[in-house]
Each structure stands twice: as C-alpha cells, then as structure tokens.
Protein backbone atom coordinates (compact mmCIF):
# COMPACT_ATOMS: atom_id res chain seq x y z
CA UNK A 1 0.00 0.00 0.00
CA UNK A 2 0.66 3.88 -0.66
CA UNK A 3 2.10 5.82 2.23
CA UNK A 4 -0.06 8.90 1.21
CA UNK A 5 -2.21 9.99 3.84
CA UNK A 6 -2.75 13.33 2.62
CA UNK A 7 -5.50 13.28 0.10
CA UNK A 8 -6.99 10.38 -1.87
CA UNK A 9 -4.43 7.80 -4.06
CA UNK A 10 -3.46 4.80 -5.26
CA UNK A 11 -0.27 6.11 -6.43
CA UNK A 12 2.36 3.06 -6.72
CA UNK A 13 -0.41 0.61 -6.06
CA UNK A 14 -0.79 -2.98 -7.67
CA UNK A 15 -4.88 -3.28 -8.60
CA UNK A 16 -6.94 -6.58 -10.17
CA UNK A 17 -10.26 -4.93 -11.47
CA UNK A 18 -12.09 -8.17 -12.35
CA UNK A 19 -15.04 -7.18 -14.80
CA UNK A 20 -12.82 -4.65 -15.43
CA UNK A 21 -13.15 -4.24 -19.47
CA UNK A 22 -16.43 -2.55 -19.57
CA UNK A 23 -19.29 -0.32 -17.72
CA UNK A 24 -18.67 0.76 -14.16
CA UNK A 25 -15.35 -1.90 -14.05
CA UNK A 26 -13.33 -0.58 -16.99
CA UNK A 27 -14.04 3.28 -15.83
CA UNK A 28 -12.59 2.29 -12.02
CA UNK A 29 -9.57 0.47 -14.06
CA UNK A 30 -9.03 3.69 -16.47
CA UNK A 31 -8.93 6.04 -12.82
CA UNK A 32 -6.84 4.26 -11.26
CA UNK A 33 -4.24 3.59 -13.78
CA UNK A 34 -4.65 7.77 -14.44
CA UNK A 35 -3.92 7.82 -10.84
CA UNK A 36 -0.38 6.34 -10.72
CA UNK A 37 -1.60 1.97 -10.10
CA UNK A 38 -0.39 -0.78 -12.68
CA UNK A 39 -3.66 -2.27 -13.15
CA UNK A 40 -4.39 -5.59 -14.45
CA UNK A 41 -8.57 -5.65 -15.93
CA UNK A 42 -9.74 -9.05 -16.72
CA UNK A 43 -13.13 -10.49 -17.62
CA UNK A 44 -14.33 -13.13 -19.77
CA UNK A 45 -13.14 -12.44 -22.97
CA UNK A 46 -9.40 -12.33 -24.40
CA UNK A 47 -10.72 -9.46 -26.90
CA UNK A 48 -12.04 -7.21 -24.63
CA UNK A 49 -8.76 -8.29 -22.34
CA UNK A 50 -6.43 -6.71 -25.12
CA UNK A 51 -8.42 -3.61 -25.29
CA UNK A 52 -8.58 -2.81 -21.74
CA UNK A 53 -4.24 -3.62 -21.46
CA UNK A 54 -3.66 -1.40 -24.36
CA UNK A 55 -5.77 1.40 -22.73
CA UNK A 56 -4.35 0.86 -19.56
CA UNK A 57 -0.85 1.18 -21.13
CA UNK A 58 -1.78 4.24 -22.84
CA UNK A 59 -2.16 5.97 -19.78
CA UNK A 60 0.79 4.93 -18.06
CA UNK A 61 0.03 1.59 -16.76
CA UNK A 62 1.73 -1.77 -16.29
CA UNK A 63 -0.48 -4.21 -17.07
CA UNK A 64 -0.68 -8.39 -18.29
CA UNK A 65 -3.24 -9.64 -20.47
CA UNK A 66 -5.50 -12.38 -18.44
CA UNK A 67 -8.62 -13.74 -19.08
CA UNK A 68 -11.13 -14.91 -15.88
CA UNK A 69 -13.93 -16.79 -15.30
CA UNK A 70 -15.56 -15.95 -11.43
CA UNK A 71 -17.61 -19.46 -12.18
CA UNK A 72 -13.86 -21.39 -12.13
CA UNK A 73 -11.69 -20.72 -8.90
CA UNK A 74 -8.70 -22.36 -10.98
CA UNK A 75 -9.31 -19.07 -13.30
CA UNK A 76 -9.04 -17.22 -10.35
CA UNK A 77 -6.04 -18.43 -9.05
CA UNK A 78 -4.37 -18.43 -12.23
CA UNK A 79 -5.67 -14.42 -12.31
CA UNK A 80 -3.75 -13.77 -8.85
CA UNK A 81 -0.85 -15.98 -9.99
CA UNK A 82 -0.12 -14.51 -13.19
CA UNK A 83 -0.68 -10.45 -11.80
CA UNK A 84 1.50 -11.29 -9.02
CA UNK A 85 4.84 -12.58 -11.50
CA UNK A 86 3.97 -9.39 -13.51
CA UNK A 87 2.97 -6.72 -11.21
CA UNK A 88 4.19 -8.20 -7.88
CA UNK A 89 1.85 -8.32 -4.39
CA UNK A 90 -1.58 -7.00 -5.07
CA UNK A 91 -2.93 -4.05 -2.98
CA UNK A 92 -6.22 -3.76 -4.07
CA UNK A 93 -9.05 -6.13 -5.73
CA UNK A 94 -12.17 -4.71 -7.47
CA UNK A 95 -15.27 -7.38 -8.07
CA UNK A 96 -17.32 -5.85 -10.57
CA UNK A 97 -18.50 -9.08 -13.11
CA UNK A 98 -21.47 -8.39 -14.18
CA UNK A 99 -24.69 -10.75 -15.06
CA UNK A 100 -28.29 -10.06 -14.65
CA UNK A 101 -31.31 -12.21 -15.72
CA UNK A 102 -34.81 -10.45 -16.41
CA UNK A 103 -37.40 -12.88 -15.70
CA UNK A 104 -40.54 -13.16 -12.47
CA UNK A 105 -39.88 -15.02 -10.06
CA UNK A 106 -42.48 -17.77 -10.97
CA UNK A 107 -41.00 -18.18 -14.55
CA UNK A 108 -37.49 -17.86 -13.69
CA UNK A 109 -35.61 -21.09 -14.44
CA UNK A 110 -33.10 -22.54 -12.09
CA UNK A 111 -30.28 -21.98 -14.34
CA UNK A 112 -30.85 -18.41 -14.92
CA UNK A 113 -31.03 -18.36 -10.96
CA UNK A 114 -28.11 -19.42 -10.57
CA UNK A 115 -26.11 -17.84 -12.93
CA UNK A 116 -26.24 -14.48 -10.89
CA UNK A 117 -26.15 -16.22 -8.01
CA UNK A 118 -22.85 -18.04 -9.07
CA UNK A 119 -21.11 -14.83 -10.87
CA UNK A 120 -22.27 -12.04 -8.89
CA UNK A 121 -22.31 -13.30 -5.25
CA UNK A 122 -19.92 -16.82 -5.23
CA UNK A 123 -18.25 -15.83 -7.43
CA UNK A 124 -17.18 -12.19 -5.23
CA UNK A 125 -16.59 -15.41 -2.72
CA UNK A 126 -14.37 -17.23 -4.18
CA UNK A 127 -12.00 -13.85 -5.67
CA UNK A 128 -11.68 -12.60 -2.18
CA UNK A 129 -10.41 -15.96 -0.64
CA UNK A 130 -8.50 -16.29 -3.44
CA UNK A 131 -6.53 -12.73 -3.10
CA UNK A 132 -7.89 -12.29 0.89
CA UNK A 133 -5.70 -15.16 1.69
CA UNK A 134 -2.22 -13.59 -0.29
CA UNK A 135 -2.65 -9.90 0.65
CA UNK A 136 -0.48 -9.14 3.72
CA UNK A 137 -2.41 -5.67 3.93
CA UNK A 138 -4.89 -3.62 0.91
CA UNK A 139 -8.25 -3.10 0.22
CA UNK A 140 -10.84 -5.33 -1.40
CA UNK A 141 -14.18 -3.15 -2.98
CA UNK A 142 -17.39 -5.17 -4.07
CA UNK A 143 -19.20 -3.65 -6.76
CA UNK A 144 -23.25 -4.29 -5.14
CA UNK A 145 -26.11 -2.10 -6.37
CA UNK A 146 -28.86 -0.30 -4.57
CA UNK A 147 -30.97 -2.84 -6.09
CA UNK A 148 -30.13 -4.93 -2.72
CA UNK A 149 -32.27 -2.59 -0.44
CA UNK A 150 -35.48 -2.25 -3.06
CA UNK A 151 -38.14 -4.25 -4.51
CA UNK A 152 -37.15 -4.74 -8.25
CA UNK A 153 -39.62 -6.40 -10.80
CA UNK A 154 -38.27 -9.51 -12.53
CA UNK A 155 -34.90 -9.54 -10.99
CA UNK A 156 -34.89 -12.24 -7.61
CA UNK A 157 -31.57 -13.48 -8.81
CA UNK A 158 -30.22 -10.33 -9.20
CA UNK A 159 -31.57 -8.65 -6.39
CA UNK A 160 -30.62 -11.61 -4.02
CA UNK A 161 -27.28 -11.98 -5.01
CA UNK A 162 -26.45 -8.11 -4.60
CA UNK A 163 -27.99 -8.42 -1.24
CA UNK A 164 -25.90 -11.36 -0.48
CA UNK A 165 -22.89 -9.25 -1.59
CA UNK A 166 -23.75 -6.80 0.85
CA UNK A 167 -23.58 -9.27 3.61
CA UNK A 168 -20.33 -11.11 2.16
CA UNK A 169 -18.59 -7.73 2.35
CA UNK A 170 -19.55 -6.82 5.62
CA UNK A 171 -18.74 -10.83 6.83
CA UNK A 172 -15.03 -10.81 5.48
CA UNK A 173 -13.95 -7.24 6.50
CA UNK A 174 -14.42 -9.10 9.98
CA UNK A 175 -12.44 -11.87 9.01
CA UNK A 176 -9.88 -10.10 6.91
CA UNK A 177 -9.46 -6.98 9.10
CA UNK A 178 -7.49 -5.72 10.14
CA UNK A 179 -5.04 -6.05 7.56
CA UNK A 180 -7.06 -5.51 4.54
CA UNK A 181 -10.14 -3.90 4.32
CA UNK A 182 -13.14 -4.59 2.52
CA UNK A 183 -16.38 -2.25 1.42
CA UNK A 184 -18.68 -1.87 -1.12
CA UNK A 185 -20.18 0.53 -3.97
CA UNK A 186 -23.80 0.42 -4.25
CA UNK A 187 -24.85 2.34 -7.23
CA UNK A 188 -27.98 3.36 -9.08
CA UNK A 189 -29.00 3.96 -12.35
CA UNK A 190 -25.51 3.69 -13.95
CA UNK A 191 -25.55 4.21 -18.20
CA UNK A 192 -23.59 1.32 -19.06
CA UNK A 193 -23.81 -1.69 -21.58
CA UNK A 194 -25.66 -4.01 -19.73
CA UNK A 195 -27.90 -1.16 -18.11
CA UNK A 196 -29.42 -1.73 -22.03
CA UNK A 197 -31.84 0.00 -23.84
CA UNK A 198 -33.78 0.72 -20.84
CA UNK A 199 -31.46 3.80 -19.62
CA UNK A 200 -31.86 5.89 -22.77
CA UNK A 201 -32.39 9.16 -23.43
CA UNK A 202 -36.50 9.67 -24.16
CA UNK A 203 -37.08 6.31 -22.51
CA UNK A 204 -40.32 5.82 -20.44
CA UNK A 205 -38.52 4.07 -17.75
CA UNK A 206 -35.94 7.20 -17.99
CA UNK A 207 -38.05 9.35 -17.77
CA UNK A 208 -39.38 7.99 -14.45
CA UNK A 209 -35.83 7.31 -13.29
CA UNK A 210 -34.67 11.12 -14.05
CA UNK A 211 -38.03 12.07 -11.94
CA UNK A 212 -37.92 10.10 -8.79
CA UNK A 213 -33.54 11.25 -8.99
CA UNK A 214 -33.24 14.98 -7.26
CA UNK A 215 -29.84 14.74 -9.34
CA UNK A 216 -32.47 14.65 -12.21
CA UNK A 217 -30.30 12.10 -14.45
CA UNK A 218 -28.92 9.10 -14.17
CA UNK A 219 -24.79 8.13 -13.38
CA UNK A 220 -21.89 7.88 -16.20
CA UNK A 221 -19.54 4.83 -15.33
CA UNK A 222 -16.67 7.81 -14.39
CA UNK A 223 -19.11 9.17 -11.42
CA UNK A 224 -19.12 5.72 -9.66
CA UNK A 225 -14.54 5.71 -9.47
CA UNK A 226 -14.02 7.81 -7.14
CA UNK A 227 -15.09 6.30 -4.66
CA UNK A 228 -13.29 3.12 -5.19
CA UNK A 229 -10.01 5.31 -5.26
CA UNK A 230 -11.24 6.70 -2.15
CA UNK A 231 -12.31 3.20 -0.84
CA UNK A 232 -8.81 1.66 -2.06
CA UNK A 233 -6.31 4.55 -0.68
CA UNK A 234 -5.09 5.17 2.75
CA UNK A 235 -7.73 8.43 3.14
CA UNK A 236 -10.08 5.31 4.01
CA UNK A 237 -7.52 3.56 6.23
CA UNK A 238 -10.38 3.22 8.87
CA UNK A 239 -13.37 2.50 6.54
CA UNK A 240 -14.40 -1.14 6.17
CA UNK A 241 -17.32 -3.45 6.36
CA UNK A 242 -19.27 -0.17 4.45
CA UNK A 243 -21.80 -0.19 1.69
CA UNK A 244 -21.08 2.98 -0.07
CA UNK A 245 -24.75 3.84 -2.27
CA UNK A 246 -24.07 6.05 -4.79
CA UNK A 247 -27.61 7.01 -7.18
CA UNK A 248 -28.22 10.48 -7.00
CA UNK A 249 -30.55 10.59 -3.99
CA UNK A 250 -32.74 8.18 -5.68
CA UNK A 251 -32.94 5.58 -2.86
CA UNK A 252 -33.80 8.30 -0.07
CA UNK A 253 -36.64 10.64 -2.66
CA UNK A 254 -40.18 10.59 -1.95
CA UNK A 255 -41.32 11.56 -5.23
C-alpha cells in the first residue's frame, strides 16, 4: 500500500479490477491507472482483455493480459498468480462481473437463478479468498447495487445476489481486518452496456428514473470511481465493512 495519507491515491499501487473491461469496471480500471496503479482488468473475454491492457498502457500503466472466469476458482487463481509474477503483491481487488437475468420469479428457471447467483455473489466469494488469503495488507471493494435494499420487478436473482454481496462484504472485513479492508459501492441507475436500452435518453422508464432522482439524471460509469479510489487509498484507512450507495438521492426521494 501507498504511504499517502494526505489526500486520496493509489499512487504506486498494484490493482486486479475483475469485470474490469467494460461499464462501471473498466471506468474504475481507467482512474486508477490515471492515478499512478499498474492495473491488471480481466473479464471473460481475451478481446475485450487486449483492449482494456492497451488502454491501460496508454495511460501509463503496467499491465498483463488475463482472461477470468468468477464461475472457475482455478481461473481465479491463475488471475492472482499470473498479476502477481507481472505486477508483484496486489494491494487492491475490485469485483465488478457483471450478469443479470430479467425474468418473475415464478417463470425464472433454475439456471438463470443461478447464474447471478454463481457470478455475482460466489463468485465475489471465491476472488476474495482467493486474493484475501495472499494480501499481507490492501483493500478489497465489491461492486453491489442499490438494487439490494429495493423491490425490483423480474430480478430475484439479481436482487438476491447483490444483497448477499452486501452481507459477504460486511462478513469478510471481519475476518480479513485488520489487515485488509473490505467495502462496497452500491450504485444506481448507472448508463452502461448491460444497463441496455432501458437507460436511454427519451425512454419511459428514464423518464421515471430522471423524476424520482433529485440529481435529475442518471450516473456515467466515471461518477461511480471515485469512490473506489477513495475506498482503495489510505484516506479510508479506517473505513471497512461499508456499503457505499451512490444514485443520486434516488434511494432516499419521496417523489
């Protein structure tokens, strides 16, 4: 970890941003490697890989090219092996895989259950006892949703996995503390790819979204960063266990 304890930075810091080549992952990868880390962002596919490393090295960044699969914890060791011979001890993990099945509760199959279940919430398990168990000190940051604390139509896997997240976070910054720490980001209405067509400008739901928000608008991926450089730098050197929810008032309005 940084010795800075005068402002927010991961300055000199070695980051894994897993789900880190798109959305809300890939933005957190981009500030941090602006901000002085060698980052290594991984996901799924070796395309999207090679993107995110070039970027990354474009603004200053070492980096190694590493496809993961959260579902496989032999893809997740290999992850921590092969940043660790290229970057050296790892100071901070980001979990921000994404997944998200649409369907009621009574028509939801038990695949699509479990496929959030497995990505989103075992498989933020199995990357923090992966890493949790070879980081002498750092800072691991969840990437939930305010979806865990709100009735959402047509999402139970979704919901229930974020919520789980909530309480996995909360669990291992007791049992990883206090060494590292470990919080989460709970956003809202974030513009991303898999937000999909539902976020766009002139959209019915939108619309409703922009009114309930005092912000008036939904989040870029760039507004959600910060506070994972604030959650993975020493200004947060007593913050852990927290569920940072970040939506623009949305959660709290009474519109």
């Amino acid at each position: 970890m940084t010795e800075n304890t005068d402002g927010i930075s991961v300055e000199g810091q070695n980051a894994v941003v897993i789900g880190g080549t798109s959305g809300i992952g890939l933005e957190i990868a981009r500030a941090f490697a602006r901000d002085g880390a060698d980052v290594v962002a991984t996901s799924r596919s070796a395309d999207s890989v090679a993107e995110a490393a070039e970027e990354l090295r474009d603004l200053g960044a070492e980096t190694v090219e590493v496809t993961c699969n959260v579902r496989d914890p032999d893809s997740i060791a290999a992850l921590r092996e092969t940043a660790e011979d290229a970057l050296g001890s790892i100071d901070t993990l980001v979990t921000s895989q994404g997944s998200v099945a649409t369907t009621p509760v009574t028509e939801m199959s038990e695949e699509e259950w479990g496929q959030d279940i497995d990505v989103l919430l075992t498989g933020a398990f199995r990357a923090i006892k992966e890493f949790g168990a070879a980081m002498d000190e750092g800072s691991i940051v969840n990437i939930s949703s305010m979806s865990a604390e709100q009735s959402r139509e047509a999402r139970p896997s979704y919901v229930s996995a974020k919520a789980g997240l909530n309480g996995l976070t909360r669990a291992t910054a007791a049992d990883l503390g206090p060494e590292v720490r470990v919080n989460a980001i709970a956003p809202g209405f974030v513009k991303t790819e898999l937000a999909g067509p539902k976020l766009e400008d002139g959209s019915a739901f939108r619309e409703g979204v922009d009114e309930r928000t005092p912000m008036e608008r939904v989040a870029s991926p760039d507004e959600i960063s910060g506070a994972a450089l604030y959650l993975a730098s020493d200004a947060a050197s007593f913050t852990t266990g927290e569920i940072i929810t970040i939506d623009g008032g949305y959660d709290r309005s009474s519109v």
